[in-house]
Protein backbone atom coordinates (compact mmCIF):
# COMPACT_ATOMS: atom_id res chain seq x y z
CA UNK A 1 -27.62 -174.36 93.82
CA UNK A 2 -30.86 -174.43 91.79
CA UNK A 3 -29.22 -177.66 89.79
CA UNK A 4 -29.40 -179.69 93.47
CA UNK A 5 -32.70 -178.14 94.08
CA UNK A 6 -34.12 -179.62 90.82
CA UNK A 7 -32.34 -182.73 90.97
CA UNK A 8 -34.17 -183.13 94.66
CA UNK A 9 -37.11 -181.92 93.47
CA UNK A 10 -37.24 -184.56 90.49
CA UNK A 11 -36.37 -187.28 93.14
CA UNK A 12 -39.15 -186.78 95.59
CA UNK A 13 -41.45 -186.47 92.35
CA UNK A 14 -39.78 -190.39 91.22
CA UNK A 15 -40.41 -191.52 95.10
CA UNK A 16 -43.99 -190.16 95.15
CA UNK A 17 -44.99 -191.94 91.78
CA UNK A 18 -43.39 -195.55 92.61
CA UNK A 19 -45.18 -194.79 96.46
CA UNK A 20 -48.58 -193.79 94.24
CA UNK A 21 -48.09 -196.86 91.90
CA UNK A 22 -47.61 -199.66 94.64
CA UNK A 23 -50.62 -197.91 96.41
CA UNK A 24 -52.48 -199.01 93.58
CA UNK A 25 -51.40 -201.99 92.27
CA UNK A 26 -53.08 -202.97 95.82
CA UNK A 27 -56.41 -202.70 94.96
CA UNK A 28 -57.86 -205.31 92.61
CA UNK A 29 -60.77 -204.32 91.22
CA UNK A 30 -62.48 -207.71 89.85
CA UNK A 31 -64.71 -206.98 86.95
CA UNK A 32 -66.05 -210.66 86.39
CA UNK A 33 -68.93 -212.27 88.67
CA UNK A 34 -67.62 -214.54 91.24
CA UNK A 35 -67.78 -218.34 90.38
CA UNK A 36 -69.09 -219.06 93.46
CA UNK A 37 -72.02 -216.28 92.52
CA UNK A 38 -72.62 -217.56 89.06
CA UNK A 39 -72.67 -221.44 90.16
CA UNK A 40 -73.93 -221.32 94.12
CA UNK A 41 -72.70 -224.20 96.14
CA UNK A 42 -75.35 -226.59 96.67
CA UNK A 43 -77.11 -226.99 99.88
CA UNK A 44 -77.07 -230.24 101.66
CA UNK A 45 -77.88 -231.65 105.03
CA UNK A 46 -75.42 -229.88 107.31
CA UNK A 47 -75.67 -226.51 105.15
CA UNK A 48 -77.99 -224.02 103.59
CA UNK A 49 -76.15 -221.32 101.02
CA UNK A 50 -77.83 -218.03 100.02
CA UNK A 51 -76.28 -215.53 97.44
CA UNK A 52 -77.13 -212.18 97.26
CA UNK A 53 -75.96 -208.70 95.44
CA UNK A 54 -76.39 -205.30 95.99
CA UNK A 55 -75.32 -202.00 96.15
CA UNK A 56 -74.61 -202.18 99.78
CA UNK A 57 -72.76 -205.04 101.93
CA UNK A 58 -75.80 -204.80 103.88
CA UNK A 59 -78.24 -205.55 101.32
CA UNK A 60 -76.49 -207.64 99.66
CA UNK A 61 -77.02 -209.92 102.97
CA UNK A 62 -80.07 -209.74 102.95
CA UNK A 63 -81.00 -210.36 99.46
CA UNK A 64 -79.11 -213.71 100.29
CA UNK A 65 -80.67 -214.20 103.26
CA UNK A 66 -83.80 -213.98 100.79
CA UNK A 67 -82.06 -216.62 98.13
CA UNK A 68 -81.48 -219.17 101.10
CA UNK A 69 -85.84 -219.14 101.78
CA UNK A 70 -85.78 -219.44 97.79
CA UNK A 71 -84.21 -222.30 97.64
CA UNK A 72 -85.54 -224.15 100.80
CA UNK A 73 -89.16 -223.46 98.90
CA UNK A 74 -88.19 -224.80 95.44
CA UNK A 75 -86.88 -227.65 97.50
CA UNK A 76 -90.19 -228.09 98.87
CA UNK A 77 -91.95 -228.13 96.04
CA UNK A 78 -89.96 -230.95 94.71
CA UNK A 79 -90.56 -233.04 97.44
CA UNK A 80 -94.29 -232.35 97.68
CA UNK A 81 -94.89 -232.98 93.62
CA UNK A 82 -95.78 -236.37 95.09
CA UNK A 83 -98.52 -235.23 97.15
CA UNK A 84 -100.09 -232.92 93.67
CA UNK A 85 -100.05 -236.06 91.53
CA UNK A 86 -101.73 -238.19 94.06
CA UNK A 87 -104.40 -236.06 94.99
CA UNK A 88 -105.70 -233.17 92.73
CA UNK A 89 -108.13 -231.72 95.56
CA UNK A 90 -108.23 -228.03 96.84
CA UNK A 91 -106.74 -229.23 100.62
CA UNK A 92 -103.10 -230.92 99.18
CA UNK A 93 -102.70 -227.45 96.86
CA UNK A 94 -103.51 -225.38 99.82
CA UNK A 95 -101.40 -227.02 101.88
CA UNK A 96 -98.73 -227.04 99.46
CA UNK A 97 -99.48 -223.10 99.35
CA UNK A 98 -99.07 -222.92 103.21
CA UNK A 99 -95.65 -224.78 103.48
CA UNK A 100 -94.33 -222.54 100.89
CA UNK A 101 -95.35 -219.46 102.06
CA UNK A 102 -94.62 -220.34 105.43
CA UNK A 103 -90.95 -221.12 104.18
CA UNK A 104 -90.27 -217.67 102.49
CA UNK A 105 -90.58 -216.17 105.81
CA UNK A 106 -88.08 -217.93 107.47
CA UNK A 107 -85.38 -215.81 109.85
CA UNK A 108 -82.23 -216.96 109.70
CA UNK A 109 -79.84 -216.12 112.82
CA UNK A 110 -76.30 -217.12 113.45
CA UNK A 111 -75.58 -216.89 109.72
CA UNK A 112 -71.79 -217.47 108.43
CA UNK A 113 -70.60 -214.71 105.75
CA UNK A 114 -68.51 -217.42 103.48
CA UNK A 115 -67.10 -215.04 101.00
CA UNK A 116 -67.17 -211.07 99.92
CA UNK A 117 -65.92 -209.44 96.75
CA UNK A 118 -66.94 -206.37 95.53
CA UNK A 119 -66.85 -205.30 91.80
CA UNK A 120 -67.66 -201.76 90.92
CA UNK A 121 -70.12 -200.37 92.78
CA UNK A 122 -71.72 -203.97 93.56
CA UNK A 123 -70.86 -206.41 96.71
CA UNK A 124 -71.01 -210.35 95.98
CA UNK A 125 -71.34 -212.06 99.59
CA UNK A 126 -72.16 -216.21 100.23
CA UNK A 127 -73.91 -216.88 103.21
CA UNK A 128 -74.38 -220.02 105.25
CA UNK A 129 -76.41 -221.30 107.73
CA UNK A 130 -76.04 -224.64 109.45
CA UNK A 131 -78.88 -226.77 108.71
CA UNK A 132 -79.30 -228.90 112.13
CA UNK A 133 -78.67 -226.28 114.38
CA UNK A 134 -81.71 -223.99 112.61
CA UNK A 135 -83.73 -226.61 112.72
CA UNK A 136 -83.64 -227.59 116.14
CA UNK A 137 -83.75 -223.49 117.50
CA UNK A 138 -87.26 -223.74 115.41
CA UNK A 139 -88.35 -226.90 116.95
CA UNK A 140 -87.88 -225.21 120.11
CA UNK A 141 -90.02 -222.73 119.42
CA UNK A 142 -92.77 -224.83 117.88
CA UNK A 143 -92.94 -227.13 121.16
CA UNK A 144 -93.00 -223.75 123.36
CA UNK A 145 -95.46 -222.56 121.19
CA UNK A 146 -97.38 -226.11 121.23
CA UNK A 147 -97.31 -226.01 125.02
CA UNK A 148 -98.55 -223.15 125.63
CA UNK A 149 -102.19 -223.95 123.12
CA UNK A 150 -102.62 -227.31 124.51
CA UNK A 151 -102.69 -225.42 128.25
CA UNK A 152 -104.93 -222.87 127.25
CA UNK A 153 -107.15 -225.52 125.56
CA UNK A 154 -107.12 -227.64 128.75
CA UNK A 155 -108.25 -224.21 130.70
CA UNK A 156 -110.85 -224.07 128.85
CA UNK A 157 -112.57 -227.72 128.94
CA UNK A 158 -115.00 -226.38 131.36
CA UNK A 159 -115.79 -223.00 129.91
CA UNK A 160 -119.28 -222.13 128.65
CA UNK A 161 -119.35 -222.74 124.92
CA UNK A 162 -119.47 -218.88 123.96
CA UNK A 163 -116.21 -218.52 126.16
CA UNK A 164 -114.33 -221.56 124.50
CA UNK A 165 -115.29 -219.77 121.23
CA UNK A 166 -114.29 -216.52 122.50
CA UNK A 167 -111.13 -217.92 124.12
CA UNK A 168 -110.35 -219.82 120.67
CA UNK A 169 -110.55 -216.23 118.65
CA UNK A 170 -108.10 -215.30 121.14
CA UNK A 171 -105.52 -218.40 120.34
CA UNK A 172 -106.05 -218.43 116.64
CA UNK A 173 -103.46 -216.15 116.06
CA UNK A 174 -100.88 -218.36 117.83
CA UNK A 175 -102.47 -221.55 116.38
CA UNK A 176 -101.83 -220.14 113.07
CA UNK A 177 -98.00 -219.43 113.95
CA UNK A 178 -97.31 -223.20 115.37
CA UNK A 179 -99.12 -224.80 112.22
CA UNK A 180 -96.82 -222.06 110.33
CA UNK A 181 -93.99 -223.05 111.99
CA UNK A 182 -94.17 -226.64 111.79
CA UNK A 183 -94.70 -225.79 107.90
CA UNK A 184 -91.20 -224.04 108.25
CA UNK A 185 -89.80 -227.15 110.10
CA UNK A 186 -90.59 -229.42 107.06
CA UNK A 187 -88.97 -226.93 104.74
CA UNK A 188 -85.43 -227.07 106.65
CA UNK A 189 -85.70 -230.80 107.19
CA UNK A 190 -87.97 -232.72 104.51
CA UNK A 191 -87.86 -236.15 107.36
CA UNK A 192 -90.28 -233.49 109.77
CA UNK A 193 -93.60 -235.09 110.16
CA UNK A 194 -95.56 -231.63 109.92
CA UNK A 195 -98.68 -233.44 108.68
CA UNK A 196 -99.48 -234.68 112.76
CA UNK A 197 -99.00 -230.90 114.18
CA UNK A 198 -101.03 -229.59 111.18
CA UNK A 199 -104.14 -231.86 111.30
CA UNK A 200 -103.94 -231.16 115.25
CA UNK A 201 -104.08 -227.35 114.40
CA UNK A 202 -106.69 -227.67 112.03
CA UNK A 203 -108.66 -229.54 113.96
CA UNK A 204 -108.03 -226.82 117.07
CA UNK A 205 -109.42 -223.78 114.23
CA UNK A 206 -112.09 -226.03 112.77
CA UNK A 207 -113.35 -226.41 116.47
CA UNK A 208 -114.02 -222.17 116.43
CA UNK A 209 -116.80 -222.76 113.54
CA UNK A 210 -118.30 -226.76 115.23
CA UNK A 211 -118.57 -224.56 118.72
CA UNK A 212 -120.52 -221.76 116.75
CA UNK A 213 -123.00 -223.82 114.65
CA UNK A 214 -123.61 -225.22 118.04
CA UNK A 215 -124.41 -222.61 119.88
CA UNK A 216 -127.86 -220.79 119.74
CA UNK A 217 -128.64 -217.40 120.44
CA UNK A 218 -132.08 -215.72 121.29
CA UNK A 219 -132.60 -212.50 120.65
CA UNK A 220 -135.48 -210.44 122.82
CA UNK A 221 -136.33 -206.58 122.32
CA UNK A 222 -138.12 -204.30 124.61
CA UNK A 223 -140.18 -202.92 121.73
CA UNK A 224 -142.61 -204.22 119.02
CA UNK A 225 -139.76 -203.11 116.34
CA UNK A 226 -138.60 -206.22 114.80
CA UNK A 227 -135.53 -204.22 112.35
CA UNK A 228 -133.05 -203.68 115.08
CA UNK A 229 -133.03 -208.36 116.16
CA UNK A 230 -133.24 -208.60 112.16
CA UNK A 231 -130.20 -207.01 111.64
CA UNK A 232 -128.22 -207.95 114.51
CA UNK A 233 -129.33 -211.13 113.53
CA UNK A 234 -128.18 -210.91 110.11
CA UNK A 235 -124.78 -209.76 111.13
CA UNK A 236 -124.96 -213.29 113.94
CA UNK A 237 -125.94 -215.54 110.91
CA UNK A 238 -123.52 -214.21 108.31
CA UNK A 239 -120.27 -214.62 111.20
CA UNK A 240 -121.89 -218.39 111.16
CA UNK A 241 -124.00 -218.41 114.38
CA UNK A 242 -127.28 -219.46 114.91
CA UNK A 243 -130.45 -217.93 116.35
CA UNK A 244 -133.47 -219.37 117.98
CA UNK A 245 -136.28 -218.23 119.69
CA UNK A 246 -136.17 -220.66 122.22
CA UNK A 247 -133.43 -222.76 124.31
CA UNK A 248 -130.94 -220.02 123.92
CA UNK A 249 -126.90 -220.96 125.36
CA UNK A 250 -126.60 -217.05 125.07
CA UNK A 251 -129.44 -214.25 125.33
CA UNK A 252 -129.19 -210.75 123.70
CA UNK A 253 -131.36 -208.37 125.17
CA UNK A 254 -132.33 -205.16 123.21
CA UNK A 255 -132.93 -202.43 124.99
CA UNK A 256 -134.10 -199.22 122.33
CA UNK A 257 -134.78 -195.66 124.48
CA UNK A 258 -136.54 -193.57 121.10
CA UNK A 259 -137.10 -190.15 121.42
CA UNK A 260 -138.96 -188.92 119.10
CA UNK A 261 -138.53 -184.75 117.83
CA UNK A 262 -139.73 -182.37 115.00
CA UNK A 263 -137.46 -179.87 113.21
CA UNK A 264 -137.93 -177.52 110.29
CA UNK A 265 -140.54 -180.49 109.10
CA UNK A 266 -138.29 -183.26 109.40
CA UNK A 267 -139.46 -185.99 111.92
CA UNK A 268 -136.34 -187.10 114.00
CA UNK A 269 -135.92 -190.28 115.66
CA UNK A 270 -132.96 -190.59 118.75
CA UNK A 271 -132.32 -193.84 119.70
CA UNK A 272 -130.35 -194.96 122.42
CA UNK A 273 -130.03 -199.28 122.05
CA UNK A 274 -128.49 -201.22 124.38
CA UNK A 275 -127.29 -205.03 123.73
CA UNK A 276 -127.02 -207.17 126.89
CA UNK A 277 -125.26 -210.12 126.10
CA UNK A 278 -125.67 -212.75 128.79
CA UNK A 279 -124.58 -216.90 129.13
CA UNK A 280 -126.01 -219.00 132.37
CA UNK A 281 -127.41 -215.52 133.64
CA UNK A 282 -123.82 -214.11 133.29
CA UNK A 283 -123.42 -210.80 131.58
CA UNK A 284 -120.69 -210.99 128.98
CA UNK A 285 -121.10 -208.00 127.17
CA UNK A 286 -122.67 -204.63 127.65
CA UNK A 287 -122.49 -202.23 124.20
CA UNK A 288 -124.70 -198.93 124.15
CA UNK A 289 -124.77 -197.96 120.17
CA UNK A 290 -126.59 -194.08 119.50
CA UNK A 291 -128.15 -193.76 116.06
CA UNK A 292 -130.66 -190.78 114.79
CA UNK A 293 -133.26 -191.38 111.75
CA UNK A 294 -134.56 -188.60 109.52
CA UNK A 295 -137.82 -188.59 107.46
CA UNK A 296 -140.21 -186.13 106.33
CA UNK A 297 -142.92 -188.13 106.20
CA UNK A 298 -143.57 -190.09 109.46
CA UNK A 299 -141.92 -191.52 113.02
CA UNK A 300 -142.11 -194.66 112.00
CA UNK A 301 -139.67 -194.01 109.02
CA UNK A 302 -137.46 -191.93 110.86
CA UNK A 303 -136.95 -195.36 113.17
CA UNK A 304 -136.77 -197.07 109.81
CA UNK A 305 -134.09 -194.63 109.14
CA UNK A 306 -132.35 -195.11 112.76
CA UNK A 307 -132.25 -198.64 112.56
CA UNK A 308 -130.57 -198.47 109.58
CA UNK A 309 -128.16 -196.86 110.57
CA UNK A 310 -127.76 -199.23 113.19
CA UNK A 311 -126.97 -202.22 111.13
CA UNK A 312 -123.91 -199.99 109.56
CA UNK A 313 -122.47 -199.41 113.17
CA UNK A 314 -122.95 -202.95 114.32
CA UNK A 315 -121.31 -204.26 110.79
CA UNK A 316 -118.38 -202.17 111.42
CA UNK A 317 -117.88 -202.40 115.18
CA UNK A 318 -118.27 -206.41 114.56
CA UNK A 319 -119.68 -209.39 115.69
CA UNK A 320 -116.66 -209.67 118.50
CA UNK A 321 -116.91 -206.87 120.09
CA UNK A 322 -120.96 -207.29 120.68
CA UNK A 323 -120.46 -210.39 121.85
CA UNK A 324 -117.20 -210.25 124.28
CA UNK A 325 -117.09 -206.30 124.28
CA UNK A 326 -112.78 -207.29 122.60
């Protein structure tokens, strides 16, 4: 009896080792890079490839997600070498700067995983992306994009000029993301004729800066205190617009309410200033900014004091939010 138990013992041992050892023999466990990792396929005009490893499956996608922009910016740079040798000056380089940044932020969607291996700890993955159908998802949303500026810019054609500038600020930020994107165009398809949508952009921004050298600005106060106009007209000047005392397109108004107070020998100064901002007798703006000044030697340099203070509030509330209250 104990003979047949060991002999069945012994046999389910055998069975669960051969059962344990085809288990195994399974799992291949590569310990070499992947060709296809070492020597990435090259992209052409159909395809974009990206390679990536990581850790995780997940990063690893990304990081070739990451290697894809790589490559579409080396490409880039190849085919604008022409454009450095034939002109050495600070626009080509920055516009060389711009198309490659603009193409390492690239999102690709509707990838293709091509291959996955995993050695060790580490996942190898190949990704691809089809070239033509990127490009023209991204040239739909550069003529969406391009639609919606040149509306806003026809809106506008009868604006006062401190509203077109205003209304400008506003659009930059889209501006910025058309020119971007038409930078982004020309990286997925070298044939793109960015340089059209980028001098129209350019053009739109550079407008911001004509329409503020144009436009003068008065400044009036309801007191003899010049320091409160000189440094709101410091902080006009130094955002690039002009002042005048005469044949003003917009007119400031400075209101000051001072109250004037003595404690524990310290002369105090409260000041209450209002700035009216008004175009074509329209009020734009209203701001009401509160300061107090200190001295211990007169009013006058306690106001000295105030108004000091003043120029620090102005300076960090900015130059847009005195002028269009945004």
């Amino acid at each position: 009896m104990i003979y047949k138990k060991l002999i069945i013992l012994i046999t389910i041992t055998l069975i669960f080792l051969n059962i344990q050892g085809c288990s195994n023999s399974k799992k291949t466990i590569q310990t070499s890079l992947p060709k296809w990792y070492m020597n990435s396929p090259l992209n052409t005009s159909r395809t974009l490839y990206g390679t990536g490893e990581a850790n995780s499956l997940n990063e690893a996608k990304t990081n070739a997600l990451n290697n894809m922009s790589q490559q579409l910016v080396v490409s880039v740079q190849s085919s604008m070498n022409t454009i450095t040798k034939s002109s050495s000056n600070s626009y080509s380089k920055e516009l060389i700067r711009d198309i490659k940044l603009s193409a390492k932020k690239i999102t690709f969607s509707n990838y293709k995983v091509q291959k996955v291996v995993q050695s060790g700890n580490s996942f190898f993955v190949l990704l691809s992306v089809n070239r033509i159908k990127l490009f023209n998802e991204k040239q739909k949303e550069l003529n969406t994009l391009d639609i919606k500026i040149e509306t806003s810019l026809t809106n506008m054609q009868n604006s006062t000029k401190i509203e077109q500038i205003y209304n400008l600020e506003q659009l930059k930020p889209t501006i910025l993301e058309a020119r971007n994107l038409a930078f982004t165009l020309y990286a997925i398809n070298n044939q793109f004729d960015y340089q059209s949508y980028y001098s129209k952009y350019d053009k739109h921004l550079n407008n911001i800066n004509l329409l503020k050298n144009s436009l003068v600005i008065k400044l009036v106060s309801n007191t003899k205190n010049t320091m409160y106009i000189e440094y709101l007209k410091e902080l006009l000047n130094k955002n690039n617009y002009k002042t005048s005392t005469s044949n003003e397109d917009v007119l400031i108004k400075i209101s000051n309410n001072i109250r004037y107070s003595i404690a524990r020998a310290w002369q105090i100064a409260k000041v209450s200033t209002t700035l009216d901002v008004l175009a074509n007798n329209k009020s734009i703006s209203t701001n009401t900014i509160s300061t107090i000044g200190r001295s211990t030697s007169s009013k006058q340099n306690a106001l000295a004091s105030s108004a000091k203070q003043f120029k620090k509030k102005i300076n960090t509330i900015g130059i847009n939010k005195i002028l269009f209250n945004k």
